[in-house]
C-alpha atoms as a PDB file:
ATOM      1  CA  UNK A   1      17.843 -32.844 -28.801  1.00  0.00           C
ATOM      2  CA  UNK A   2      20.099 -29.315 -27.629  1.00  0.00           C
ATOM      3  CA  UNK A   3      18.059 -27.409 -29.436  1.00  0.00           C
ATOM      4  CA  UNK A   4      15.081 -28.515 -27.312  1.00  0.00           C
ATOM      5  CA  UNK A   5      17.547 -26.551 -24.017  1.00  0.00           C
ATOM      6  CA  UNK A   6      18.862 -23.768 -26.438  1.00  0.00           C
ATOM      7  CA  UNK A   7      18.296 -20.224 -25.776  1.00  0.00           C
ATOM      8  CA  UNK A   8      20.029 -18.846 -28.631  1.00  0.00           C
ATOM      9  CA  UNK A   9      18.297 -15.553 -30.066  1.00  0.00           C
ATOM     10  CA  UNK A  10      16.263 -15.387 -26.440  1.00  0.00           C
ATOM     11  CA  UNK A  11      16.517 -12.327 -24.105  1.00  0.00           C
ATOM     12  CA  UNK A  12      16.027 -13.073 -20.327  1.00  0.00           C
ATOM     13  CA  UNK A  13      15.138 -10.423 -17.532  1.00  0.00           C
ATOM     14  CA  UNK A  14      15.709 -11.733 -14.161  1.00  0.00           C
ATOM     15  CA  UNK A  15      14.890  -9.386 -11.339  1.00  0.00           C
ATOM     16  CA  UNK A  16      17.519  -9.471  -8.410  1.00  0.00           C
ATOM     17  CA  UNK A  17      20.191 -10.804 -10.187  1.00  0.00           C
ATOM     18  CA  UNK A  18      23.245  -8.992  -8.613  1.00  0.00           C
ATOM     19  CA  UNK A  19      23.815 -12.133  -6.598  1.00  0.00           C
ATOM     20  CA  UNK A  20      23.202 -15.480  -5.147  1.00  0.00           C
ATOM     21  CA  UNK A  21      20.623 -17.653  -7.182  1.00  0.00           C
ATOM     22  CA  UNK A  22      19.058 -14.657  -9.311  1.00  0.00           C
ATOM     23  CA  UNK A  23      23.360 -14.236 -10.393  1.00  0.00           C
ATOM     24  CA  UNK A  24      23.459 -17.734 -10.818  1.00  0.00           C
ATOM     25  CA  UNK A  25      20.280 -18.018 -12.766  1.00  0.00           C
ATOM     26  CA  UNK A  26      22.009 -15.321 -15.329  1.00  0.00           C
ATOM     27  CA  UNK A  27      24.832 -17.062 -15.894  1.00  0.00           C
ATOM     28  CA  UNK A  28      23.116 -20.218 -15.991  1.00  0.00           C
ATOM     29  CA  UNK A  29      20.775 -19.065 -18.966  1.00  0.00           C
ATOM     30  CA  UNK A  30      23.636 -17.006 -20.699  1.00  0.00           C
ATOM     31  CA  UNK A  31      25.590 -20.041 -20.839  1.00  0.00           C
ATOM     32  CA  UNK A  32      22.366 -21.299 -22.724  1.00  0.00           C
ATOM     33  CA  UNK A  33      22.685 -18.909 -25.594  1.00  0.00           C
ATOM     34  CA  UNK A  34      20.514 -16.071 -24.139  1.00  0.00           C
ATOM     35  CA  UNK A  35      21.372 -12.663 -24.055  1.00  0.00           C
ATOM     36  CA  UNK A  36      20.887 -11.752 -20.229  1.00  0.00           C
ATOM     37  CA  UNK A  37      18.924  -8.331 -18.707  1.00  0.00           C
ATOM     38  CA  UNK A  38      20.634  -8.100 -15.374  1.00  0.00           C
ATOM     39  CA  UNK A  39      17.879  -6.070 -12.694  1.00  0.00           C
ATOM     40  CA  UNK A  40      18.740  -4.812  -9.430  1.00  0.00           C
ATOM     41  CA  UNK A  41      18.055  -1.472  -7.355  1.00  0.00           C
ATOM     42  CA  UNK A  42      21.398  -1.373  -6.227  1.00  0.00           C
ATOM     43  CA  UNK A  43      23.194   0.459  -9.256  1.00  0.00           C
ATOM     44  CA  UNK A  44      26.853  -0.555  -8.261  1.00  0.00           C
ATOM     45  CA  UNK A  45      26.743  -4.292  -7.341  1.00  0.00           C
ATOM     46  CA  UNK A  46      24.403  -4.276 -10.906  1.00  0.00           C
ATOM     47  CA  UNK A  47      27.574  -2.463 -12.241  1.00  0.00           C
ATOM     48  CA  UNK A  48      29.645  -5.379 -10.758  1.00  0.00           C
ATOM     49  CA  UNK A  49      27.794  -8.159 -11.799  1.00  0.00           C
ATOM     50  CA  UNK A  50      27.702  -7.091 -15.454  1.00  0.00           C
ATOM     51  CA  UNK A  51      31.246  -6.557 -15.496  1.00  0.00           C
ATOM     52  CA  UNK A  52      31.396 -10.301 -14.248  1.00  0.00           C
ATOM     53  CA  UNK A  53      29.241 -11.661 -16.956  1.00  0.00           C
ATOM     54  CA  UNK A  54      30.825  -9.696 -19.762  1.00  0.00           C
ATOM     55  CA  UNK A  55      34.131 -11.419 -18.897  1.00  0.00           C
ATOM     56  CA  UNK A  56      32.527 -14.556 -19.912  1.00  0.00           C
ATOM     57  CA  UNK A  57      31.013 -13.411 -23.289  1.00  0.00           C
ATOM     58  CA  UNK A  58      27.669 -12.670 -24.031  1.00  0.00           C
ATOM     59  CA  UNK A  59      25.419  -9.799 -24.439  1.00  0.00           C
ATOM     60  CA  UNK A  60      24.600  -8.210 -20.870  1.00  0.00           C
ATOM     61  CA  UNK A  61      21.747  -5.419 -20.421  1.00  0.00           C
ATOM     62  CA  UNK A  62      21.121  -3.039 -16.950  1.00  0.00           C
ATOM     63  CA  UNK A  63      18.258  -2.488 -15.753  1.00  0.00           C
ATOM     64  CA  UNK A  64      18.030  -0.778 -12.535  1.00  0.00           C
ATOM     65  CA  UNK A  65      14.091  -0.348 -10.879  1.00  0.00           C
ATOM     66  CA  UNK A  66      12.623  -1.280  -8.263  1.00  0.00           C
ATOM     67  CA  UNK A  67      10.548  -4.458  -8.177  1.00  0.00           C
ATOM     68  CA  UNK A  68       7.934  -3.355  -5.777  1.00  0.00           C
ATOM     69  CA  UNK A  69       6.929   0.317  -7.423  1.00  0.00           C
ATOM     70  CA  UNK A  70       4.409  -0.588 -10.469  1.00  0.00           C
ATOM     71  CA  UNK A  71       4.807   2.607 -12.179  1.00  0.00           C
ATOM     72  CA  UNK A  72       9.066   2.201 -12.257  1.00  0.00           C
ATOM     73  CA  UNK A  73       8.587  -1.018 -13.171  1.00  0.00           C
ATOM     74  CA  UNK A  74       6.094  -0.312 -16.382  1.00  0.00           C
ATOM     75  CA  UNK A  75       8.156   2.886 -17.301  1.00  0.00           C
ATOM     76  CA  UNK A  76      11.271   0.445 -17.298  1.00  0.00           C
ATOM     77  CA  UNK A  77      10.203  -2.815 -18.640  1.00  0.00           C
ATOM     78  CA  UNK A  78       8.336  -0.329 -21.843  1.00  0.00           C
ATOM     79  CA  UNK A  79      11.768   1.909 -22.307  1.00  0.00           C
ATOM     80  CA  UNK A  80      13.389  -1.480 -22.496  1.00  0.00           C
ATOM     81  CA  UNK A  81      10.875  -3.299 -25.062  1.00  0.00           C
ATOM     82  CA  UNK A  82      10.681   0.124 -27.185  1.00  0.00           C
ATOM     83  CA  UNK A  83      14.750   0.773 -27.106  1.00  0.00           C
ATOM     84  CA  UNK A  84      16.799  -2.282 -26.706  1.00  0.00           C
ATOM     85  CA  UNK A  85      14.558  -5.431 -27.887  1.00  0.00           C
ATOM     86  CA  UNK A  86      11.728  -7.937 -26.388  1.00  0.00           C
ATOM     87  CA  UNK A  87      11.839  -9.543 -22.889  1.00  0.00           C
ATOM     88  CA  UNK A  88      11.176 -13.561 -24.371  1.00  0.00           C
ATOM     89  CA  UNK A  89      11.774 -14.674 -20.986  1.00  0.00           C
ATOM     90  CA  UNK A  90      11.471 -13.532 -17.375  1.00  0.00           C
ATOM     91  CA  UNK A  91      12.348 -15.063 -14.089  1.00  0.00           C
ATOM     92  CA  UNK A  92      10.746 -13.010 -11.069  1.00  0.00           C
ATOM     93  CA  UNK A  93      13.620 -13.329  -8.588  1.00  0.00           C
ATOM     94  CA  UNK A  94      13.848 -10.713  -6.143  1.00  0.00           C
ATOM     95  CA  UNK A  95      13.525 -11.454  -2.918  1.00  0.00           C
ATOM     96  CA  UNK A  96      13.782 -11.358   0.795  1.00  0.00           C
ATOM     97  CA  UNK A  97      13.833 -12.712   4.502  1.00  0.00           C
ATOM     98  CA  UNK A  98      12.894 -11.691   7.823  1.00  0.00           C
ATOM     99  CA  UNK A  99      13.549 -14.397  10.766  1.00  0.00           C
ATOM    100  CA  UNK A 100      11.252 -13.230  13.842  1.00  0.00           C
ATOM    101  CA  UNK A 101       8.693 -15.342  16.145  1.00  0.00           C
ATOM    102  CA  UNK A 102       5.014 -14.607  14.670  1.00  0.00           C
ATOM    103  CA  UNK A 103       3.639 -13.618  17.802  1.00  0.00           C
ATOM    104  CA  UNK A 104       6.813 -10.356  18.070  1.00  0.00           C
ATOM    105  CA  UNK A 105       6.728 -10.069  14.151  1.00  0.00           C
ATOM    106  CA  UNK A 106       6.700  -6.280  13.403  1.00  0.00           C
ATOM    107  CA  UNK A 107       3.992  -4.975  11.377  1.00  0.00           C
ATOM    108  CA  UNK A 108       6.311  -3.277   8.858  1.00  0.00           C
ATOM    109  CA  UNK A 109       8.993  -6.910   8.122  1.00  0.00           C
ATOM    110  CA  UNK A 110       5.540  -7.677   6.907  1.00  0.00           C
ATOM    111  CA  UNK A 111       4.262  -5.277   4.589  1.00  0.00           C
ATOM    112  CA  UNK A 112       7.979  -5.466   3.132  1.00  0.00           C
ATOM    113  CA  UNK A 113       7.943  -9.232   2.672  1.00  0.00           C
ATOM    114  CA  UNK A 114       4.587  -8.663   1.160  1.00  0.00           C
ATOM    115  CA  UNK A 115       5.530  -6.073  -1.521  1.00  0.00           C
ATOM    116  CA  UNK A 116       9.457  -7.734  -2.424  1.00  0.00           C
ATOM    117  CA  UNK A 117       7.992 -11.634  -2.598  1.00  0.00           C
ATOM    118  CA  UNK A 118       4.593 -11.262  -3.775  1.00  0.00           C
ATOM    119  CA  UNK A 119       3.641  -7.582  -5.126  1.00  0.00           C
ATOM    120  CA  UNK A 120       6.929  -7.571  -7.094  1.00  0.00           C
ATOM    121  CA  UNK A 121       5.939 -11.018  -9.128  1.00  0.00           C
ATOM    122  CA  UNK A 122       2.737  -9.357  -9.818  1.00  0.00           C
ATOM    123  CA  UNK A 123       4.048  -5.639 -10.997  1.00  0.00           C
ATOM    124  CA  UNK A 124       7.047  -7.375 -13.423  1.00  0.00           C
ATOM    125  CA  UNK A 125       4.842  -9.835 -14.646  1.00  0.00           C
ATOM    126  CA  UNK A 126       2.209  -7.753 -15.229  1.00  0.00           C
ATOM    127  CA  UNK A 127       4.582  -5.581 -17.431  1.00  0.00           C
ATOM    128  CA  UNK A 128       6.586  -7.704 -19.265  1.00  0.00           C
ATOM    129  CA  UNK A 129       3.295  -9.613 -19.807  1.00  0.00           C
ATOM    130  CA  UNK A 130       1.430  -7.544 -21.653  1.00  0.00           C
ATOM    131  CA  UNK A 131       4.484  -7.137 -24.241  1.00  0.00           C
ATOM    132  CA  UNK A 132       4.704 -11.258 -24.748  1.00  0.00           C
ATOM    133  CA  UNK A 133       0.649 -11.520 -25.113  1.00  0.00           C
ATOM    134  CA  UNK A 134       1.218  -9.011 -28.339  1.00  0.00           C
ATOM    135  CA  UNK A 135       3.512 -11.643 -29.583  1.00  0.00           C
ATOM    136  CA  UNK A 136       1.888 -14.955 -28.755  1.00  0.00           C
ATOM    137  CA  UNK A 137       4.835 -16.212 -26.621  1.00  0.00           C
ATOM    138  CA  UNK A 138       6.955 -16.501 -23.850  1.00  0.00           C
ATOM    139  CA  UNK A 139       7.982 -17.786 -20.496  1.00  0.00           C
ATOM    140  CA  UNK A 140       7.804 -16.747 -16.992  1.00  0.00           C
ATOM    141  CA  UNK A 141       9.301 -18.364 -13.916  1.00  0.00           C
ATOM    142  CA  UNK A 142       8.480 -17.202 -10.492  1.00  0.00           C
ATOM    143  CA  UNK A 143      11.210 -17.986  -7.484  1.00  0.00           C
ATOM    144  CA  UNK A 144       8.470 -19.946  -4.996  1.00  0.00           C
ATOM    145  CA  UNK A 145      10.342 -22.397  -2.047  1.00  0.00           C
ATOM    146  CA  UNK A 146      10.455 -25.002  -0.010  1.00  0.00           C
ATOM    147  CA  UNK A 147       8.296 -23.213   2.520  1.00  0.00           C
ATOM    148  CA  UNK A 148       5.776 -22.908  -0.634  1.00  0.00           C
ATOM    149  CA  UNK A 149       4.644 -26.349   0.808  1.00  0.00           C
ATOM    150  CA  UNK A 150       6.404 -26.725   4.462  1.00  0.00           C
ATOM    151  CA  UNK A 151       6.551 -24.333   7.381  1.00  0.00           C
ATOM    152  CA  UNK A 152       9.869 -23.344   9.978  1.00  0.00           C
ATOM    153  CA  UNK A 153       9.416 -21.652  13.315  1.00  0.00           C
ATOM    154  CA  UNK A 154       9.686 -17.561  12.708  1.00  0.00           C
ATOM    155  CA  UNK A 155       9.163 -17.286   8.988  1.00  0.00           C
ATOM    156  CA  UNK A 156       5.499 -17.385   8.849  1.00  0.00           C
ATOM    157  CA  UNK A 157       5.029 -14.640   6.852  1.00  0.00           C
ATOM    158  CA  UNK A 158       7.697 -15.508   4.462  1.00  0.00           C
ATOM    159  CA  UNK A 159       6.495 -18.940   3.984  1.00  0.00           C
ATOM    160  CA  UNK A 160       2.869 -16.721   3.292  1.00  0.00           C
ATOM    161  CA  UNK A 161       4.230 -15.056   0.526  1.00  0.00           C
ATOM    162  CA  UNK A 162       5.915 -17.876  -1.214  1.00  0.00           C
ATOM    163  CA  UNK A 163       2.508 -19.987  -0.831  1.00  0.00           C
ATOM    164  CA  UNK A 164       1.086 -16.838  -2.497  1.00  0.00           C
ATOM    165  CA  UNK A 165       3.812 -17.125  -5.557  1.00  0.00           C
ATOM    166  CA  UNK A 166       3.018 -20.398  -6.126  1.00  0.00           C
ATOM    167  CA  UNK A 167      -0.610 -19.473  -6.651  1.00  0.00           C
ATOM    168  CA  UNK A 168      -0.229 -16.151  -8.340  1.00  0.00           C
ATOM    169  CA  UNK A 169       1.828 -19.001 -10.775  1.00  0.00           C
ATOM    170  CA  UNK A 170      -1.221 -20.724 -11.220  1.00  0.00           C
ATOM    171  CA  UNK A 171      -3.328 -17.764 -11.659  1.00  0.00           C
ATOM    172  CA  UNK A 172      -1.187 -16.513 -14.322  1.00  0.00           C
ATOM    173  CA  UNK A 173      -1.409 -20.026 -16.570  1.00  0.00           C
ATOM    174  CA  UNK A 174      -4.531 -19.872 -16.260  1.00  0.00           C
ATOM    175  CA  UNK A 175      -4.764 -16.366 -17.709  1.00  0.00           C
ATOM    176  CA  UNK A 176      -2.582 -16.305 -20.077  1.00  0.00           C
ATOM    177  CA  UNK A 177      -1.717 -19.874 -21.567  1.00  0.00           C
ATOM    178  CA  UNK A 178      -4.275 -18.888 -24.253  1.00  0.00           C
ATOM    179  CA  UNK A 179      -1.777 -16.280 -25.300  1.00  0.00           C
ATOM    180  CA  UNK A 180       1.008 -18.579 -25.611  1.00  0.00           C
ATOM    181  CA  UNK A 181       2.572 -17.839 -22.457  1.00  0.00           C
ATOM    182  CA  UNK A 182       4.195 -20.511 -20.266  1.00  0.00           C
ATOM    183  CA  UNK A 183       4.415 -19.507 -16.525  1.00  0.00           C
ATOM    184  CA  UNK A 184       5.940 -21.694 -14.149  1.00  0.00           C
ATOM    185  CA  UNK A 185       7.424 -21.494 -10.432  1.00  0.00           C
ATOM    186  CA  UNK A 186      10.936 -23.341  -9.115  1.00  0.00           C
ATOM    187  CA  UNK A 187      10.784 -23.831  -5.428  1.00  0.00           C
ATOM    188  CA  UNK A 188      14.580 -23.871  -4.416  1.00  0.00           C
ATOM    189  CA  UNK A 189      14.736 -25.961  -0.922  1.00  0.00           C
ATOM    190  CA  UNK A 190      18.052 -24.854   1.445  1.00  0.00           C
ATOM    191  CA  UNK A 191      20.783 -23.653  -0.976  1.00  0.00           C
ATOM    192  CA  UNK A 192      24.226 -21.818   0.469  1.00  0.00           C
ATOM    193  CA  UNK A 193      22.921 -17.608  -0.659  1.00  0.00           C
ATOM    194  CA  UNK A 194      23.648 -14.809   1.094  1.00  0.00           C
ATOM    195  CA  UNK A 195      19.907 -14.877   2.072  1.00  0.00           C
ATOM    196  CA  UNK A 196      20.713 -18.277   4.146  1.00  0.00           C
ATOM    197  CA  UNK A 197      24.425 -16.476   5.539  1.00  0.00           C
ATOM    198  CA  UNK A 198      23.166 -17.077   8.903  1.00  0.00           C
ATOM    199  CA  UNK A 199      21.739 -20.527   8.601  1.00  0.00           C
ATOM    200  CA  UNK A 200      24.877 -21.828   6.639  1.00  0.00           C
ATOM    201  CA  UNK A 201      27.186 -20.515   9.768  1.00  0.00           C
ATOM    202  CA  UNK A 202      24.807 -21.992  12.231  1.00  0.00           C
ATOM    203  CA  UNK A 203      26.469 -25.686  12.807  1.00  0.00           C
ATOM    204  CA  UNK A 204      23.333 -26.891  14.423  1.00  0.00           C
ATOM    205  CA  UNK A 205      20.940 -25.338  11.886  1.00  0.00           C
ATOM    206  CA  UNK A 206      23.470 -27.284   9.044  1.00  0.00           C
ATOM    207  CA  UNK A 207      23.937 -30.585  10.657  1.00  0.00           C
ATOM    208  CA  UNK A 208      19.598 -30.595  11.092  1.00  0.00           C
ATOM    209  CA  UNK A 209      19.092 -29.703   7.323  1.00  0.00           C
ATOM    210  CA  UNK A 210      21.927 -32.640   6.528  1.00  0.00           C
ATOM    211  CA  UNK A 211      19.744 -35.217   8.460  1.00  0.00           C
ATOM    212  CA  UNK A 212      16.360 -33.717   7.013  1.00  0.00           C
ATOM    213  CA  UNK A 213      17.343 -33.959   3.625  1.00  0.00           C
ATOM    214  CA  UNK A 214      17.554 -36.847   2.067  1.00  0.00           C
ATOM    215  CA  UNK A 215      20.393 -35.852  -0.340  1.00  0.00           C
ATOM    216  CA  UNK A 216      22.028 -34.814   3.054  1.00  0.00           C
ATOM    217  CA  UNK A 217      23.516 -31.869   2.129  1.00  0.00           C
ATOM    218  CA  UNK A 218      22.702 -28.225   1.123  1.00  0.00           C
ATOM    219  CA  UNK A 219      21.711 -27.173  -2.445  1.00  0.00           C
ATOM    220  CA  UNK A 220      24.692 -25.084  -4.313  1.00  0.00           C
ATOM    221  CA  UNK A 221      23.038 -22.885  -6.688  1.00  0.00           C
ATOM    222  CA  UNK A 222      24.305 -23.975  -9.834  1.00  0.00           C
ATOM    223  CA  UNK A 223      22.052 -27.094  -9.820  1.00  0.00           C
ATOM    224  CA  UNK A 224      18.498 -24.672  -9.911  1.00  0.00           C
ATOM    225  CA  UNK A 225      20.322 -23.630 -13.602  1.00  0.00           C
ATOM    226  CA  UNK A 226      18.944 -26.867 -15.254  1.00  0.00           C
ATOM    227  CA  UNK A 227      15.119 -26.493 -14.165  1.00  0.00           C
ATOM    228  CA  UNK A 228      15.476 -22.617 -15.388  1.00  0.00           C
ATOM    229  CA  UNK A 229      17.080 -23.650 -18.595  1.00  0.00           C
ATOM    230  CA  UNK A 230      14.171 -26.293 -19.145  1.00  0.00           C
ATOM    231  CA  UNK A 231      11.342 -23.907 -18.158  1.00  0.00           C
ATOM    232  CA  UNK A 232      12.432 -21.058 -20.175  1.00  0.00           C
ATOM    233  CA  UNK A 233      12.838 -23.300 -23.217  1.00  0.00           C
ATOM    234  CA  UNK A 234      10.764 -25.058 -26.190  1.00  0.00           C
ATOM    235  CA  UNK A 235      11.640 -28.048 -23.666  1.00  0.00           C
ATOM    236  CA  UNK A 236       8.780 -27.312 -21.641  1.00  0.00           C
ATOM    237  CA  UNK A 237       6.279 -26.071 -24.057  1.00  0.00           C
ATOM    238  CA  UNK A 238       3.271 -27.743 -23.018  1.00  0.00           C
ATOM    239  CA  UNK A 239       4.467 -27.266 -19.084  1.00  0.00           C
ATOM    240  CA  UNK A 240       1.970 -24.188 -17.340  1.00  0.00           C
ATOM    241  CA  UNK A 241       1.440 -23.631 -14.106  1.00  0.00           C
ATOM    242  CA  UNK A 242       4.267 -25.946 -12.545  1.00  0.00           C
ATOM    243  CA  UNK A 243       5.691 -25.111  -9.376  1.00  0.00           C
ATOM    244  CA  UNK A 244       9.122 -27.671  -9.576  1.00  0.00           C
ATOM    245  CA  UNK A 245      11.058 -28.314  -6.557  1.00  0.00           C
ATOM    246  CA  UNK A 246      14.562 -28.072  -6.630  1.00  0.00           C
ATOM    247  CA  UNK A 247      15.110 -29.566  -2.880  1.00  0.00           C
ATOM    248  CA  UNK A 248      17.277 -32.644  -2.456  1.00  0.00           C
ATOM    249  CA  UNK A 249      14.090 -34.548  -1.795  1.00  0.00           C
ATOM    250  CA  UNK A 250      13.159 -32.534   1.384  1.00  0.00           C
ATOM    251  CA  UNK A 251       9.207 -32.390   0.483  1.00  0.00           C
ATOM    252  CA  UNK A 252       9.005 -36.020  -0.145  1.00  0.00           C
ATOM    253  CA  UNK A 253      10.259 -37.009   3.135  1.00  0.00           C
ATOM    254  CA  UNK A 254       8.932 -37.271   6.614  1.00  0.00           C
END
């Protein structure tokens, strides 16, 4: 049955994986048996979270682009394949927030939320892609959330782009499942990341999610490393076009 979960032999590239659940995700798989592509635009905390992973064993690669420009991410994600190995898995990570009310929500928060949630799944995916349809296999998990299916006051366009990942996840089963290619979304609900600092320090924002939530708590990251693990495995073989939500029961719940 383990080696249904083992990564052994597999190389993963997650994208924003310096910190919170893209960090967490790294270790996660690493601890798996898969040798880890850590991606980041920020050079130095990439530098730090290497050094990190390396304490704990296991092969650890750098890749430094950014997610939204298509041409640094091709030039990267080819250097890679044609230098250092094949990208088996990839888990589209990068992300980012912008808390305004929609009717003051500046027109540029937008276009960035667009290109860092949504543009960036399609530019790495794209890439890597067309590297794993040469081989016949591999898997691809895009980051979606909770507000892939729900709605807060001032993150419209945030909880635009993750309906949009959750689609473009559909769109890309659909595509390329015929090539042997598994692609599959986890929607995360409220987990303690630097991304949720502010709501985690807000005691009225934290006592709400505790009543909304049926587990009654937040989500620590560690528990989205099982549902990566499973989607990135032989495990979930026959599983395409899945968005899985990792929420403490949030969605089911009125």
């Amino acid at each position: 049955m383990s080696s249904l979960f083992s990564l052994s032999g597999r190389r993963a590239l997650i994208t924003g994986s310096s910190q919170g659940i893209g960090f967490a995700l790294a270790k996660g798989l690493a601890e798996a048996g898969a040798e880890i592509i850590l991606n980041g635009r920020d050079t130095g905390k990439l530098a730090d979270a290497a050094v990190a992973m390396e304490g704990q064993g296991g092969t650890v690669h750098q890749l430094a682009f950014d997610a939204t420009d298509h041409d640094s991410v091709r030039a990267a994600v080819d250097a890679f394949e044609a230098g250092s190995g094949q990208i088996d898995i990839l888990i589209n990570n990068a992300g980012m927030q912008h808390r305004t009310e929609l009717e003051n929500f500046p027109a540029d928060a937008f276009e960035r939320l667009l290109q860092t949630n949504i543009a960036s799944v399609f530019h790495v995916g794209q890439a890597v892609a067309r590297h794993m349809i040469g081989r016949g296999a591999g898997k691809i998990i895009n980051i979606a959330s909770v507000q892939t299916a729900l709605a807060r006051p001032g993150i419209a366009p945030y909880t635009a782009t993750k309906g949009a990942v959750a689609n473009l996840t559909k769109g890309m089963a659909t595509d390329w499942a015929k090539h042997g290619l598994q692609c599959n979304a986890i929607a995360p609900g409220y987990f303690d990341t630097p991304l949720n600092a502010a709501l985690v320090a807000d005691p009225e924002f934290s006592a709400w999610l505790e009543k909304r939530t049926p587990a009654g708590r937040w989500g620590q990251v560690e528990e989205l490393v099982g549902a990566a693990v499973f989607l990135s495995s032989v495990a979930s073989s026959f599983v395409n076009g899945h968005t899985l939500f990792v929420d403490g029961g949030i969605t089911a719940s009125l």
